[in-house]
Protein backbone atom coordinates (compact mmCIF):
# COMPACT_ATOMS: atom_id res chain seq x y z
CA UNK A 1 -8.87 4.05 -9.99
CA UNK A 2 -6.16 1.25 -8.96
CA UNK A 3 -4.65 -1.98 -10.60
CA UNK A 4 -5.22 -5.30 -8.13
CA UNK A 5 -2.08 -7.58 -7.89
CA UNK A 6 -1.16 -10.51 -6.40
CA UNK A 7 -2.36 -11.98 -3.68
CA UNK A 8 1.62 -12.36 -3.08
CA UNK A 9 3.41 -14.86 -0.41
CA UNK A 10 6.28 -13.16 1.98
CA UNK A 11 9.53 -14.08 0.31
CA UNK A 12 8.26 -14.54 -3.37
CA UNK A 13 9.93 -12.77 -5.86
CA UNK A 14 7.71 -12.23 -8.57
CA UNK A 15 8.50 -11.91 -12.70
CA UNK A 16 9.55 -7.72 -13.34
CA UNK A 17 6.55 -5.73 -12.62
CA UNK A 18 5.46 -3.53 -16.09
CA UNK A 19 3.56 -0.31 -16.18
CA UNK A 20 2.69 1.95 -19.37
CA UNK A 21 2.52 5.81 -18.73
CA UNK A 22 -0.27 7.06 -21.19
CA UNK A 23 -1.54 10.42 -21.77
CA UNK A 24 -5.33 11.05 -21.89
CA UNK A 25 -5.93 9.73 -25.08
CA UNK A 26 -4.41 6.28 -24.66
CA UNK A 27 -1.05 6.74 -26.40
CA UNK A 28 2.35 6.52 -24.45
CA UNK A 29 4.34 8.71 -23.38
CA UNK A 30 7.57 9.44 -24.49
CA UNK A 31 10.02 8.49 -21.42
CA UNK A 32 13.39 9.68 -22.69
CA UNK A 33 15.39 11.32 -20.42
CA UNK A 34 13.23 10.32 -17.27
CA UNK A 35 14.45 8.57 -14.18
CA UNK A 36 12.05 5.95 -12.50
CA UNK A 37 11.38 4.69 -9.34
CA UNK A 38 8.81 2.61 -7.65
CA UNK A 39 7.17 3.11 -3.93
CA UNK A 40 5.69 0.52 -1.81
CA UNK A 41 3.96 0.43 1.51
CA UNK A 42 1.72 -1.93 3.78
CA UNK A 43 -1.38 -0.02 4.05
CA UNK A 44 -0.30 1.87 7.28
CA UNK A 45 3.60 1.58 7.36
CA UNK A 46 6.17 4.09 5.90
CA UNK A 47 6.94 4.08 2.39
CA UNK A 48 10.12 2.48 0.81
CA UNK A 49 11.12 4.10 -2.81
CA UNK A 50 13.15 1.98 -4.97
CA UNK A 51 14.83 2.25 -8.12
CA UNK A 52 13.30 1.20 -11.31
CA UNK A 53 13.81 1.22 -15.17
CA UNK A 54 12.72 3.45 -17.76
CA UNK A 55 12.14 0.65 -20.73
CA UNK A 56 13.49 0.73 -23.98
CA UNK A 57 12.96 1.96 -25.97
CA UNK A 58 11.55 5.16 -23.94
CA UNK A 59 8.91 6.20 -26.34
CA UNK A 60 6.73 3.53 -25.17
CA UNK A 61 6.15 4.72 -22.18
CA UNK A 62 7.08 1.73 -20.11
CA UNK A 63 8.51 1.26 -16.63
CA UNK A 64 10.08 -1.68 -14.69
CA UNK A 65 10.56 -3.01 -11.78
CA UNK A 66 12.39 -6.10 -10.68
CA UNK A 67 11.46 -7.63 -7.13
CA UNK A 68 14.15 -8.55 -4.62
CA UNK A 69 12.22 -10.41 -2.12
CA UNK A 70 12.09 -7.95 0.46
CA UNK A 71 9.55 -5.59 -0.41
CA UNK A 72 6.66 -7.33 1.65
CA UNK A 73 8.40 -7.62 5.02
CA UNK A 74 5.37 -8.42 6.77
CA UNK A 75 1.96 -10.21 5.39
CA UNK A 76 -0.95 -7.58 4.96
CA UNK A 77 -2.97 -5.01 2.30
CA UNK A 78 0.17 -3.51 0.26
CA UNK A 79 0.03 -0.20 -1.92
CA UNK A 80 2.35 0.45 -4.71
CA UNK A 81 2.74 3.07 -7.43
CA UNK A 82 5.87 4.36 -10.33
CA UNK A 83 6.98 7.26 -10.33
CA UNK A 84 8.72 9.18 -12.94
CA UNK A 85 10.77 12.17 -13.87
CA UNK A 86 12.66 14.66 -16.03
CA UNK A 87 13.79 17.35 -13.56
CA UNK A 88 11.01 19.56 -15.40
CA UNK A 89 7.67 17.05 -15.60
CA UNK A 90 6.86 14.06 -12.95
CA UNK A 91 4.53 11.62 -12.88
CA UNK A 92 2.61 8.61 -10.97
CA UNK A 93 1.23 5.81 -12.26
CA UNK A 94 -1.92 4.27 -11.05
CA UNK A 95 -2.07 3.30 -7.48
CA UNK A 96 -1.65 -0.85 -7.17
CA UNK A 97 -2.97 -2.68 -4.43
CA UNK A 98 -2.09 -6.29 -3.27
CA UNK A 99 -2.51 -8.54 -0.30
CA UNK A 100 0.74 -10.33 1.07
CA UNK A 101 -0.07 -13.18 3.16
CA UNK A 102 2.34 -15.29 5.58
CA UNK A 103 4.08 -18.57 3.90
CA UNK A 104 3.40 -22.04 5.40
CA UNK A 105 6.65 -22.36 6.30
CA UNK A 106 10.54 -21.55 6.10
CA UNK A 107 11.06 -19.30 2.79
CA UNK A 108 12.81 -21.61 0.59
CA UNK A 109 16.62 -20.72 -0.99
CA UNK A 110 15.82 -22.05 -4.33
């Protein structure tokens, strides 16, 4: 199972990506005292691992991430997923897919 985002231009920087870790039965897991990150790929490239947020508060289970701009580097079929951790327990989200395409022109600085 995966979670479609996007499509995306190069250069956008999107509004903070949110994820909910839930257990089985729908309800969220508790994230206190986790660390998060967030890994992202074109389809064949290597994967980059960035830091991410656990939310607050942590028993909801939430996750974010906050673009930069550079994560899509080139245009193409992107995969994504969070990752988190306790030292003891660690977990991935979903896997997210996305399609990055080439802008029409310069990338704005706005």
């Amino acid at each position: 199972m995966s979670i479609k985002l996007g499509p995306y231009v190069r250069g956008e920087i999107q509004a903070p990506l949110l994820y909910t870790f839930k257990d089985s039965t729908g309800a969220a897991i508790d994230l206190t005292g986790y660390t998060a990150k967030f890994s992202c790929r074109e389809q064949d490239g290597a994967p980059v691992l960035y830091s991410a947020v656990v939310g607050s508060p942590p028993a909801n289970g939430e996750v974010v991430y906050a673009w930069t701009g550079v994560e899509w580097p080139t245009a193409g079929h992107y995969l994504a997923e969070f990752w988190v951790g306790n030292g003891i327990n660690r977990l991935a989200s979903l896997l997210m897919e996305f399609d990055v395409r080439t802008p029409v022109g310069s990338i704005p600085a706005i």
